[in-house]
N, C-alpha and C. Protein backbone atom coordinates (compact mmCIF):
# COMPACT_ATOMS: atom_id res chain seq x y z
N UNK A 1 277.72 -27.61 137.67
CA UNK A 1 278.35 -26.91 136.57
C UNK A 1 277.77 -25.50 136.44
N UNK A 2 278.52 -24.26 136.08
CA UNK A 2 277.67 -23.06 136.27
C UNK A 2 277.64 -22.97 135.01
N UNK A 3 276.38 -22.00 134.73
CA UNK A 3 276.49 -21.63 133.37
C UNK A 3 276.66 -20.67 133.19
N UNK A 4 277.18 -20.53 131.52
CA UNK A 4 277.76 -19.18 131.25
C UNK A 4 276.52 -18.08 131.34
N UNK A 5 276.77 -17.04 131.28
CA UNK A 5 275.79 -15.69 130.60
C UNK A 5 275.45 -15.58 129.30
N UNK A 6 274.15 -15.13 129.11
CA UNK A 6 274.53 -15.12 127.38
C UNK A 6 274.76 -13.57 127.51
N UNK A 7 275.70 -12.93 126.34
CA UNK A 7 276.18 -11.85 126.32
C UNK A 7 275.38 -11.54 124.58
N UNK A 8 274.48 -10.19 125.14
CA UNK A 8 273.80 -9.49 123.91
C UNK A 8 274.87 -8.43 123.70
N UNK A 9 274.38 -7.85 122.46
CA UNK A 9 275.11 -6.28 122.11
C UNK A 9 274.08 -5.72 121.64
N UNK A 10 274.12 -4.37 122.05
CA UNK A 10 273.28 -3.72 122.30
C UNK A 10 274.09 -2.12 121.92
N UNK A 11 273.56 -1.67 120.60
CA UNK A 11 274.16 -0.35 120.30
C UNK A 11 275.77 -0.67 120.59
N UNK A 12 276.44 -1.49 120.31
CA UNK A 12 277.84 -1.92 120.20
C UNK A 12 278.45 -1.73 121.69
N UNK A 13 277.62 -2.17 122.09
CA UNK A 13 278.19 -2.35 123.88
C UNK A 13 277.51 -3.74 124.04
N UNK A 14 278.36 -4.50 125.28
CA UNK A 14 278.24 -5.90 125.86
C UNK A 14 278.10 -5.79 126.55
N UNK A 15 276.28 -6.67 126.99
CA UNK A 15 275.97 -6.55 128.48
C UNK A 15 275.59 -8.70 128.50
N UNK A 16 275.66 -8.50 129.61
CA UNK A 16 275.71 -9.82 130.18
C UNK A 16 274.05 -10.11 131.09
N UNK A 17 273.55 -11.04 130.64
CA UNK A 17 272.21 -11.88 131.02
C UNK A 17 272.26 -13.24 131.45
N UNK A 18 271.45 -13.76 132.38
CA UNK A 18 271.53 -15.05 132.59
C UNK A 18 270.34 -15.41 132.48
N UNK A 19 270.26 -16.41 131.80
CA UNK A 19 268.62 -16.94 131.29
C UNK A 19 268.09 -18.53 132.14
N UNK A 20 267.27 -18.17 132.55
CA UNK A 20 266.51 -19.23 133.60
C UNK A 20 265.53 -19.69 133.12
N UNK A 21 265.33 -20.92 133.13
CA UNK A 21 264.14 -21.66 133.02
C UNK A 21 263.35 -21.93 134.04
N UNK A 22 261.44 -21.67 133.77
CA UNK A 22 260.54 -21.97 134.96
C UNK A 22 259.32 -22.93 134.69
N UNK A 23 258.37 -23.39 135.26
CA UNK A 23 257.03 -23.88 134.82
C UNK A 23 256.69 -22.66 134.55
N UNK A 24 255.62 -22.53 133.76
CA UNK A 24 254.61 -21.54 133.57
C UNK A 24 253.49 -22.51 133.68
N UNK A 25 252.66 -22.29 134.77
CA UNK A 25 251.12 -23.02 135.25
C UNK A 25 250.51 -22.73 134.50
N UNK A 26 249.94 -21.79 133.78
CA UNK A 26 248.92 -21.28 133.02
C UNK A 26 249.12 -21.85 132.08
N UNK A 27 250.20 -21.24 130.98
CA UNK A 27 250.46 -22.26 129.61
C UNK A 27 250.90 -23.35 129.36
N UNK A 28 251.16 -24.03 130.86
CA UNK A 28 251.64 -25.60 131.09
C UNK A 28 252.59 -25.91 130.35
N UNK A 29 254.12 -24.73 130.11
CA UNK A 29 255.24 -25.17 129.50
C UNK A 29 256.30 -24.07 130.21
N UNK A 30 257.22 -24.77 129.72
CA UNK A 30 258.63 -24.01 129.74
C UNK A 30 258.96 -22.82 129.56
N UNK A 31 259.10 -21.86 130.11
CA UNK A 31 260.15 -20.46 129.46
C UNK A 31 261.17 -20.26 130.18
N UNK A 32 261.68 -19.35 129.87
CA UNK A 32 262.85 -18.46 129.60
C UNK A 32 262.62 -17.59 130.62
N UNK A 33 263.48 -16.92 131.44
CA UNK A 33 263.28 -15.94 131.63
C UNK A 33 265.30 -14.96 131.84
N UNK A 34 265.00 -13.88 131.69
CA UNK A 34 266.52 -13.05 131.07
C UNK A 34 266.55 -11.77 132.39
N UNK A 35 267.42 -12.28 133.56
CA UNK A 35 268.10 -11.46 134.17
C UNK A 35 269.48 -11.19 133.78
N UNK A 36 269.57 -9.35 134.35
CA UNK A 36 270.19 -7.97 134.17
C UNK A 36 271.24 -8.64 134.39
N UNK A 37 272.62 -8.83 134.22
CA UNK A 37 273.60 -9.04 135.43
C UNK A 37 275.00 -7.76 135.16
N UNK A 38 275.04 -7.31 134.39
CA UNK A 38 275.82 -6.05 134.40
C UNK A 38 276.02 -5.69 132.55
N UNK A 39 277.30 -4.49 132.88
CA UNK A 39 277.75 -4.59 131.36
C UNK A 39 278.83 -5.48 131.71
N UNK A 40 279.96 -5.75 130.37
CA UNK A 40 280.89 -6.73 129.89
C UNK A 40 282.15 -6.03 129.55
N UNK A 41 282.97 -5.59 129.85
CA UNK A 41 284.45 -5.11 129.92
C UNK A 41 285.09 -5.43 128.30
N UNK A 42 284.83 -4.62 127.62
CA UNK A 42 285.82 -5.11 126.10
C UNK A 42 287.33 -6.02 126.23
N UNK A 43 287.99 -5.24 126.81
CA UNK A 43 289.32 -5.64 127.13
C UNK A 43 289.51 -7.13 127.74
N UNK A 44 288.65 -7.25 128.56
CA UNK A 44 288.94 -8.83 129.66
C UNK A 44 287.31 -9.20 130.07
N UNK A 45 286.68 -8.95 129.19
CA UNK A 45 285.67 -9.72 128.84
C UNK A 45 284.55 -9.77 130.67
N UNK A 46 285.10 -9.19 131.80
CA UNK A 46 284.44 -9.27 132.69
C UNK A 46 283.11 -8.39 132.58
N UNK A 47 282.00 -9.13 133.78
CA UNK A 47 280.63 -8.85 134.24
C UNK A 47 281.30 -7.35 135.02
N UNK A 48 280.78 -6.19 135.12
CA UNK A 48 280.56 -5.26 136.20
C UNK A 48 279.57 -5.00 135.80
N UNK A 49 278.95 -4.95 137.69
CA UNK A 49 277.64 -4.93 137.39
C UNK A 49 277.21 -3.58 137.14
N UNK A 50 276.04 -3.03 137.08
CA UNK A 50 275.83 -1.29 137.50
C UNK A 50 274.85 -1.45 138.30
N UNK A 51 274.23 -2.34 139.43
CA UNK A 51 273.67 -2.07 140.71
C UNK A 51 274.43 -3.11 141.17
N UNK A 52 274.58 -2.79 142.97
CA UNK A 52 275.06 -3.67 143.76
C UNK A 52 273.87 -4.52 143.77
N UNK A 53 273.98 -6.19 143.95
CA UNK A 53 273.19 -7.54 144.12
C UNK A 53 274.18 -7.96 145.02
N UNK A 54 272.81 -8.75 145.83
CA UNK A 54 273.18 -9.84 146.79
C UNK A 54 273.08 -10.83 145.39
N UNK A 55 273.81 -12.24 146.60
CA UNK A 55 274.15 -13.55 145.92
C UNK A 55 272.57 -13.83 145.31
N UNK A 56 271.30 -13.72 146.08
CA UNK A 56 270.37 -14.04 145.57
C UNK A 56 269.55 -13.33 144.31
N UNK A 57 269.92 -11.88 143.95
CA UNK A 57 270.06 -11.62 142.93
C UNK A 57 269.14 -10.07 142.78
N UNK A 58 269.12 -9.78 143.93
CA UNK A 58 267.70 -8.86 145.12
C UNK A 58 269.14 -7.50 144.57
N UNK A 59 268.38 -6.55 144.84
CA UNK A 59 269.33 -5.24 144.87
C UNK A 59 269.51 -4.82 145.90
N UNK A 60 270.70 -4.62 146.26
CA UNK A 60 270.81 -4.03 147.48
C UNK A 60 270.74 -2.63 147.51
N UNK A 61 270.30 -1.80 149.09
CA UNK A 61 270.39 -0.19 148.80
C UNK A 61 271.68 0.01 149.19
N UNK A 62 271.71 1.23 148.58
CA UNK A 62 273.52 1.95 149.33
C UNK A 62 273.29 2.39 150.41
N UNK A 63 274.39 2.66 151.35
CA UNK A 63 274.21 3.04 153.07
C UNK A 63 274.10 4.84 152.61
N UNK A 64 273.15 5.30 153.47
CA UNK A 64 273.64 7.02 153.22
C UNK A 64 274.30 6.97 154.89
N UNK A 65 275.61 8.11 154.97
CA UNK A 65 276.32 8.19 155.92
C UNK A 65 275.54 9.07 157.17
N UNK A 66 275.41 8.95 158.21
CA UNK A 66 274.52 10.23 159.18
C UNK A 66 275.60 11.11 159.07
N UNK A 67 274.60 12.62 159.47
CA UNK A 67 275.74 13.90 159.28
C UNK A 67 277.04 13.32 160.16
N UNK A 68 276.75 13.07 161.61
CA UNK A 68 278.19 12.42 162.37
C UNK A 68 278.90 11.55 161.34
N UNK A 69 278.71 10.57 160.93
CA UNK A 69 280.00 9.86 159.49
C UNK A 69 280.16 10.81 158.79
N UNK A 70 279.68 11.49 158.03
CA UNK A 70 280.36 12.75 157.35
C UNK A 70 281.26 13.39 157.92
N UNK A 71 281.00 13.95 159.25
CA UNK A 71 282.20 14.81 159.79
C UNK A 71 283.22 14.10 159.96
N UNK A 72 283.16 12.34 160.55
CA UNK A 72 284.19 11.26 160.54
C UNK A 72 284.71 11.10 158.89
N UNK A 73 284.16 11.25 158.34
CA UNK A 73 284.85 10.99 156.66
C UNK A 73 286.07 12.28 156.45
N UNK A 74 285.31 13.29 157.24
CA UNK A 74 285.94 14.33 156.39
C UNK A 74 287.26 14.33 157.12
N UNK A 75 287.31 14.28 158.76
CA UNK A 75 289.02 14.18 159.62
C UNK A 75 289.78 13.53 158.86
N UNK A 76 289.02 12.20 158.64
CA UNK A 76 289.74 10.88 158.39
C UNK A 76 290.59 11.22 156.77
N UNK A 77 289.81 12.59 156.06
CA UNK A 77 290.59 12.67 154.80
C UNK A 77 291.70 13.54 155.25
N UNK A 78 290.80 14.36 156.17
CA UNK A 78 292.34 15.39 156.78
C UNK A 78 294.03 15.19 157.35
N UNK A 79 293.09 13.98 157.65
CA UNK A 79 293.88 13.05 158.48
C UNK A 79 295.15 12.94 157.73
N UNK A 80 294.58 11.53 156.33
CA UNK A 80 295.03 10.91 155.81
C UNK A 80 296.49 12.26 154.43
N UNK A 81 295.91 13.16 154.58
CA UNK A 81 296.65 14.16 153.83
C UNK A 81 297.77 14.57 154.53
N UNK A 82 297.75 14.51 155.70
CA UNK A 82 299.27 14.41 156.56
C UNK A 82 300.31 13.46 155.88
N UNK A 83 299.76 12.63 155.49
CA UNK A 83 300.86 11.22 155.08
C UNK A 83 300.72 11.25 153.59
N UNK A 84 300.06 11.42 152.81
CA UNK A 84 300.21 10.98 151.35
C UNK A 84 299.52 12.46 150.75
N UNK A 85 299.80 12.24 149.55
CA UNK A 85 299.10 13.23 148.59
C UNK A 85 298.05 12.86 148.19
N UNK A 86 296.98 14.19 148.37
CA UNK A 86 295.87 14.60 148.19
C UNK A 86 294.90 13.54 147.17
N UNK A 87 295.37 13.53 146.49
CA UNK A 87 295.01 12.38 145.41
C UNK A 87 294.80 11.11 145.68
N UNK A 88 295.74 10.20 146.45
CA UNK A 88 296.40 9.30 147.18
C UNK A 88 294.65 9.20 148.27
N UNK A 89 295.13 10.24 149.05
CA UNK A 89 294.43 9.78 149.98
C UNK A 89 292.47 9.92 149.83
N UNK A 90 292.15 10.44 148.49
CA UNK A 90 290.60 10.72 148.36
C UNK A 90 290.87 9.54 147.74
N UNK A 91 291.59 8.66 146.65
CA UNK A 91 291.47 7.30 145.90
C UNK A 91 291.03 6.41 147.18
N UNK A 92 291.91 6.72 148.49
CA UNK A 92 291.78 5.41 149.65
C UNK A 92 290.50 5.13 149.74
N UNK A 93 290.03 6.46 150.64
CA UNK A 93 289.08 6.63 151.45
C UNK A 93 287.61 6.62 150.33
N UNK A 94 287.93 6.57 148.91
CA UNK A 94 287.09 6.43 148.24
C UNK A 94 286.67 4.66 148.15
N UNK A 95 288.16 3.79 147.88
CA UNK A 95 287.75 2.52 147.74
C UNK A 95 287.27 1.67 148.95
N UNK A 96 287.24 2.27 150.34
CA UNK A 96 286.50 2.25 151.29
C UNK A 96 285.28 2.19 151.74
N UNK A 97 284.90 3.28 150.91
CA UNK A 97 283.79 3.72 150.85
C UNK A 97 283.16 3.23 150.18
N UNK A 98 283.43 2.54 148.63
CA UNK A 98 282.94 1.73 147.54
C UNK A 98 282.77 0.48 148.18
N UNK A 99 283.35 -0.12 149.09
CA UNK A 99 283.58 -1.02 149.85
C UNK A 99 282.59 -1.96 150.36
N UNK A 100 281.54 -0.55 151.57
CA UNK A 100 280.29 -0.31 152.07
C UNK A 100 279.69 -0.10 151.15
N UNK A 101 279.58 0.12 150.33
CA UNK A 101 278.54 0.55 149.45
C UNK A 101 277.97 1.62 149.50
N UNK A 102 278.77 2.66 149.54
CA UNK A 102 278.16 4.11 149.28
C UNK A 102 278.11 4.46 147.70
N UNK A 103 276.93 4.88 147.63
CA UNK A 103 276.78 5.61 146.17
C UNK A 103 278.14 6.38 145.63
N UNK A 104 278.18 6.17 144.40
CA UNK A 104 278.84 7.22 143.36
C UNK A 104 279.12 8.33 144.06
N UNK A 105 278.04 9.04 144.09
CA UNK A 105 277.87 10.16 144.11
C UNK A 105 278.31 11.16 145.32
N UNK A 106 277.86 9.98 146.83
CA UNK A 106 277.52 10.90 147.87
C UNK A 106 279.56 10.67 147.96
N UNK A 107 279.95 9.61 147.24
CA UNK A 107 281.52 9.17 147.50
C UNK A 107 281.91 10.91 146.75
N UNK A 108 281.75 11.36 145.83
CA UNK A 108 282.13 12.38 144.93
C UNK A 108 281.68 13.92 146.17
N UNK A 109 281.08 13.52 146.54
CA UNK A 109 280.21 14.61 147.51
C UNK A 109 281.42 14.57 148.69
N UNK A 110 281.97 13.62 149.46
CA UNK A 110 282.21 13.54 150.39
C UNK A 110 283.63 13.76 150.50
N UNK A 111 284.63 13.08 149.27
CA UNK A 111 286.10 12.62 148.98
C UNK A 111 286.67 13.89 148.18
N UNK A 112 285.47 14.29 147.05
CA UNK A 112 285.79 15.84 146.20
C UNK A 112 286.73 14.67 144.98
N UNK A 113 286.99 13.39 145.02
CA UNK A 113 287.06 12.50 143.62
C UNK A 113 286.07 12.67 142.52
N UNK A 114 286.75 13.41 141.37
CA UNK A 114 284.92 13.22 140.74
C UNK A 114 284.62 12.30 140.40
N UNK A 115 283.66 12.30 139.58
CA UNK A 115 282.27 10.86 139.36
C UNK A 115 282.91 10.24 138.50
N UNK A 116 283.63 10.21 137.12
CA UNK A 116 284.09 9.38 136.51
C UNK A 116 285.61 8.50 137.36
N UNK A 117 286.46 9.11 138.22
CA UNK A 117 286.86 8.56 139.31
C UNK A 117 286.84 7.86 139.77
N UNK A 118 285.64 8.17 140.92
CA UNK A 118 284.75 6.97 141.58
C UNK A 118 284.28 5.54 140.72
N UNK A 119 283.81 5.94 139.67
CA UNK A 119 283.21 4.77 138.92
C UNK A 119 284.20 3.90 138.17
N UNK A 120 285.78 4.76 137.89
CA UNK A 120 286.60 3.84 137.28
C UNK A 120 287.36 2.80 138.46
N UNK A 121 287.40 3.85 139.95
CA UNK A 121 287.42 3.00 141.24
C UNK A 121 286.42 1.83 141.40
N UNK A 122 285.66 2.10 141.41
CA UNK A 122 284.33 0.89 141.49
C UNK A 122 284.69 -0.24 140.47
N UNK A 123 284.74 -0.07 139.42
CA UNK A 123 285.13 -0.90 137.58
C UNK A 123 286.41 -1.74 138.17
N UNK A 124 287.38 -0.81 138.80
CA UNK A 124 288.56 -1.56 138.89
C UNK A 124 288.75 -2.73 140.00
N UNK A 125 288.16 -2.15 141.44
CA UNK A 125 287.89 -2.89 142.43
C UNK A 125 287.12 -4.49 142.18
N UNK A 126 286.09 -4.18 141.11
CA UNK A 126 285.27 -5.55 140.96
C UNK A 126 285.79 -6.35 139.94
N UNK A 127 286.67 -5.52 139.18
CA UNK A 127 287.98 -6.36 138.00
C UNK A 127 288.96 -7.10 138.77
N UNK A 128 289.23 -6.51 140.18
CA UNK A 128 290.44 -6.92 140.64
C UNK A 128 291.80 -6.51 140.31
N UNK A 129 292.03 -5.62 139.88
CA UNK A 129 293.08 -4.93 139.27
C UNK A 129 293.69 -4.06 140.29
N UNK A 130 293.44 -4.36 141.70
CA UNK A 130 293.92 -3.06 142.50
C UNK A 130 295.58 -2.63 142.51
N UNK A 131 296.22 -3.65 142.13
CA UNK A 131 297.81 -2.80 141.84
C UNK A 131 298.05 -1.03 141.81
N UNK A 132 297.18 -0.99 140.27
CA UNK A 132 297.38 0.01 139.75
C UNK A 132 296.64 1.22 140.13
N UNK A 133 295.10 0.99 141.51
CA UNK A 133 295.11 1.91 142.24
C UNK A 133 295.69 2.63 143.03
N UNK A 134 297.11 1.99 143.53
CA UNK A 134 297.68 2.94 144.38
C UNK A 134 299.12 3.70 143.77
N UNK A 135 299.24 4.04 142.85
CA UNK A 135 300.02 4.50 141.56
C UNK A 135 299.68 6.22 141.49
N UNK A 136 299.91 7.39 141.83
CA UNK A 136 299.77 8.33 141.12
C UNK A 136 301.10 9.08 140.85
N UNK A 137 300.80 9.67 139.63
CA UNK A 137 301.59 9.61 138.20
C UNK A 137 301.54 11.39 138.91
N UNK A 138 302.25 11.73 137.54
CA UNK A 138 302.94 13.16 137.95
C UNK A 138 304.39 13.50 138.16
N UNK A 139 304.49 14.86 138.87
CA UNK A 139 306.02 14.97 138.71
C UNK A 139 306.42 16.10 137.59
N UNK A 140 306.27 15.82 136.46
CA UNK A 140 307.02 16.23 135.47
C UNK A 140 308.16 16.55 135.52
N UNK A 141 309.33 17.11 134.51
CA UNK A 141 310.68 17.70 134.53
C UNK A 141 310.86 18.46 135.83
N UNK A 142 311.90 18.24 135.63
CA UNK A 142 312.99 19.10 136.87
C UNK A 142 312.63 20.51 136.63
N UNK A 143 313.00 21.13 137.28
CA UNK A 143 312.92 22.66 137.17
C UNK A 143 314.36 23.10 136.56
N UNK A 144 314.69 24.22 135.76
CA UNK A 144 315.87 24.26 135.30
C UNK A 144 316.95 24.65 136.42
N UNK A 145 316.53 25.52 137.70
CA UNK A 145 317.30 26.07 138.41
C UNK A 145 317.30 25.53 139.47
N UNK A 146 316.89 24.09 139.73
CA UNK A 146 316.47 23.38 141.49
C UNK A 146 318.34 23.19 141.88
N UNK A 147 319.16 22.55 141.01
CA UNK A 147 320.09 22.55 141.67
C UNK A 147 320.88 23.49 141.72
N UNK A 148 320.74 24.83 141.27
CA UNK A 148 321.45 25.99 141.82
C UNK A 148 320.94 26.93 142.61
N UNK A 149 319.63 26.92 142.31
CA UNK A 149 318.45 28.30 143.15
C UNK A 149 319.00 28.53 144.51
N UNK A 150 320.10 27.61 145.17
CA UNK A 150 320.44 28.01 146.59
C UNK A 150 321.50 29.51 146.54
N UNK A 151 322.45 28.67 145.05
CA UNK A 151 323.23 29.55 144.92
C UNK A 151 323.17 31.23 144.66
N UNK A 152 322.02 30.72 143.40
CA UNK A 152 321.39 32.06 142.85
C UNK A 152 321.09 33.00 143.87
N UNK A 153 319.92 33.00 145.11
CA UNK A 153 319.18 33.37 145.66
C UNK A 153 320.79 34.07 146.23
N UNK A 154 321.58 33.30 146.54
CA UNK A 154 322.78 33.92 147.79
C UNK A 154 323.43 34.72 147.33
N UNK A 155 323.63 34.56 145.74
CA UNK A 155 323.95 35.76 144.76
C UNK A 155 323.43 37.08 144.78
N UNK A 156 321.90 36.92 144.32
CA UNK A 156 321.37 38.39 144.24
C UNK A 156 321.23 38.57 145.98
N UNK A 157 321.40 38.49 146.43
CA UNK A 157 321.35 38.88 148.26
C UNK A 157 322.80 39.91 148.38
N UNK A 158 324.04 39.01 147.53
CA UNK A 158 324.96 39.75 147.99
C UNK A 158 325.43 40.94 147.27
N UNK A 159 324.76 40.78 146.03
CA UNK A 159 325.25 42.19 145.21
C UNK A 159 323.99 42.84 144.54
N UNK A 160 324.15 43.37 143.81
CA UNK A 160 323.63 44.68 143.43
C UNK A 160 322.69 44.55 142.36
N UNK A 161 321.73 43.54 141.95
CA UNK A 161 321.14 43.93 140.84
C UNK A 161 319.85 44.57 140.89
N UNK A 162 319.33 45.37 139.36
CA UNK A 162 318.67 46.32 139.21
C UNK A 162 317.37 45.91 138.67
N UNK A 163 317.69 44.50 137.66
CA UNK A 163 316.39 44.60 137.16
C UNK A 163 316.96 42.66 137.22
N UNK A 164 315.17 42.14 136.53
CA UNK A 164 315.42 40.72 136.03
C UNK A 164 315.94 40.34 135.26
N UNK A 165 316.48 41.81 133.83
CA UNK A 165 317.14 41.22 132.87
C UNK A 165 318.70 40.62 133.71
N UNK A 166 319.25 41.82 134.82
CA UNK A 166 320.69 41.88 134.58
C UNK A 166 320.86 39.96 135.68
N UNK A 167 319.83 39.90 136.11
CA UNK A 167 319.59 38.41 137.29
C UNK A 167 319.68 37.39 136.00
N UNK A 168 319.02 37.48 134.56
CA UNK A 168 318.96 36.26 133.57
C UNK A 168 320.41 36.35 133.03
N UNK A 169 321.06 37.48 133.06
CA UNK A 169 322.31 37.70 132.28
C UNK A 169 323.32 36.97 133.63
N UNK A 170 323.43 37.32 135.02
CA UNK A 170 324.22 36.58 135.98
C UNK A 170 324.05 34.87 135.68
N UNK A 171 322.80 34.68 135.62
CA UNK A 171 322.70 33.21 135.40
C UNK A 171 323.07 32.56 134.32
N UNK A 172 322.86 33.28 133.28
CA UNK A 172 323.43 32.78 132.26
C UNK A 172 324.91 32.46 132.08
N UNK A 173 325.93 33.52 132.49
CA UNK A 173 326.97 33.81 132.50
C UNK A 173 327.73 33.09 133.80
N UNK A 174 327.54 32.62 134.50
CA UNK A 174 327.86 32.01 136.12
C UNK A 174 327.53 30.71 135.87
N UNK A 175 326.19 29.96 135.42
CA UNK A 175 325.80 28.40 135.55
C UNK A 175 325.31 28.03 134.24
N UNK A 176 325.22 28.79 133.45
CA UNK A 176 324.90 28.45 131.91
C UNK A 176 323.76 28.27 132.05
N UNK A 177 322.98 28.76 132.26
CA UNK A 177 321.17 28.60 131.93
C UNK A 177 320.95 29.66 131.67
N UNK A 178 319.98 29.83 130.38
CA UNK A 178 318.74 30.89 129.95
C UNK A 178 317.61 30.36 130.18
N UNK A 179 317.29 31.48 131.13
CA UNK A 179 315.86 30.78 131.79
C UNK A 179 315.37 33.02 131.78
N UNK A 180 314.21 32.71 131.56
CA UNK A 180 312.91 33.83 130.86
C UNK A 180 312.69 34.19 132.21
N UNK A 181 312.53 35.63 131.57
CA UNK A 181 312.06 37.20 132.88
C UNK A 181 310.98 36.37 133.78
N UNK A 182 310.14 36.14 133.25
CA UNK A 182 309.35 35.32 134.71
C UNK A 182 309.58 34.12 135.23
N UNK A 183 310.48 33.63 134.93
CA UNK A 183 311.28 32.44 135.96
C UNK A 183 312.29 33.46 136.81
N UNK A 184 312.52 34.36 136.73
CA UNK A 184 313.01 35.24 137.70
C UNK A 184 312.36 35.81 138.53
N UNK A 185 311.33 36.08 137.79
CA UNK A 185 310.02 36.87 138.74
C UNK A 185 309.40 35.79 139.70
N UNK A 186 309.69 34.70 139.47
CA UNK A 186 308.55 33.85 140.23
C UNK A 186 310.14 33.19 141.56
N UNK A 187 311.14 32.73 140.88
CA UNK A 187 312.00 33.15 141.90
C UNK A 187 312.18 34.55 142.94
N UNK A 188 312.04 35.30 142.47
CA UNK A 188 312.16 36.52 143.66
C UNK A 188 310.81 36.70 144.12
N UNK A 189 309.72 36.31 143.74
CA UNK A 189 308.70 35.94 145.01
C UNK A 189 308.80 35.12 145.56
N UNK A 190 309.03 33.81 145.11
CA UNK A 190 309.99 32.82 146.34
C UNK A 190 310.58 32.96 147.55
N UNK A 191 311.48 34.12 146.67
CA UNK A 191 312.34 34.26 147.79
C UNK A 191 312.02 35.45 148.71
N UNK A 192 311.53 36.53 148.31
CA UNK A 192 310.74 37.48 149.01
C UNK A 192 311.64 38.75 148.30
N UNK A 193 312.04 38.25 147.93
CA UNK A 193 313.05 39.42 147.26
C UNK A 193 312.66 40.93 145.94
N UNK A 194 312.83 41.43 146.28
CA UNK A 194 312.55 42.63 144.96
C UNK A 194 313.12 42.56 144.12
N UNK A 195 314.24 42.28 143.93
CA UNK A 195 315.13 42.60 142.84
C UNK A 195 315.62 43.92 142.92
C-alpha cells in the first residue's frame, strides 16, 4: 500500500513531504524522519518536484552539454525553424532538453525560451498535460486591406497619385475602407513604391 505525503503550508504555498520511520540506536526508539519531495500544484493537487530525484530519492546532477552539443543544439533549432514557427520550435527542442535533464537555465541559454518558459515546460511535462504544449496562440485580426492590397498596389502603379492623402481617398471611394496615412505609408514600403 503506498502512502500518502503529508502536505505542510508554508507561507500559503503547498509543499509535499514523506515521513519515514527508523530505529534510533542511541535513544532506543522510533522517529520520524521528513523528506523534501516537491511543491503541490493548487489546481490538481500534484507533487512537482524542484530537483530532479532518482527512484531512490538521491539527487541527480543535470548533464552540461560539451561546446560540440551546443553547436548540435543550435542547427537542430535552425533546422527545426524551416518547418514551424520560431516559438514552436524553441518549446520542442526545449522539452527535449528537459527530457535529459538539462538545467533551466543552460535550456534558456541555449533555445533563447526564457526562464519562466522553461519552468512552466518542466511543471507541465511532469503534470502530464502535454496537449496544450504544442498550441501557439496568435494571429490576431485580419488586416483591413489583405483582400484588396493586390488591387490597390495595381491601382497606384497605374495612375497618378501625389500624396497618401489622395491613395486613402481612392480607397475609400473604390472598396470602402478608411484606413490612416500610415497604413499607406507602410503599404508603399511594401511595395517599394513612393507614392
Amino acid at each position: 500500500m503506498e502512502r500518502k505525503p503529508k502536505i505542510k503550508i508554508i507561507n500559503g504555498k503547498k509543499y509535499a513531504y514523506d515521513l519515514k520511520s527508523y530505529w534510533d540506536k542511541e535513544q532506543k526508539k522510533y522517529r520520524k524522519k521528513s523528506v523534501y519531495l516537491g511543491r503541490v500544484t493548487d489546481d490538481e493537487n500534484i507533487i512537482v518536484p524542484t530537483r530532479a530525484r532518482k527512484a531512490n530519492g538521491a539527487i541527480t546532477k543535470t548533464r552540461e552539454p560539451s561546446i560540440d552539443d551546443r553547436q548540435i543544439i543550435k542547427k537542430i533549432l535552425d533546422f527545426l525553424q524551416l518547418f514551424m514557427c520560431g516559438t514552436l520550435a524553441k518549446r520542442l527542442l526545449s522539452m527535449i532538453l528537459i527530457t535529459v535533464n538539462v538545467s533551466d537555465n543552460l535550456i534558456t541559454e541555449l533555445t533563447g525560451l526564457c526562464g519562466q518558459s522553461v519552468r512552466t515546460l518542466r511543471k507541465t511535462l511532469i503534470g502530464g498535460n502535454i496537449d496544450s504544449l504544442f498550441h501557439v496562440g496568435g494571429g490576431g485580426r485580419k488586416r483591413k486591406l489583405a483582400d484588396v492590397e493586390d488591387a490597390i498596389i495595381e491601382e497606384i502603379n497605374n495612375n497618378n497619385y501625389h500624396s497618401h492623402q489622395q491613395i486613402a481617398d481612392m480607397i475609400l471611394e473604390k472598396y470602402g475602407i478608411k484606413v490612416s496615412l500610415p497604413v499607406i505609408g507602410r503599404l508603399l514600403k511594401k511595395t517599394g513604391s513612393n507614392g
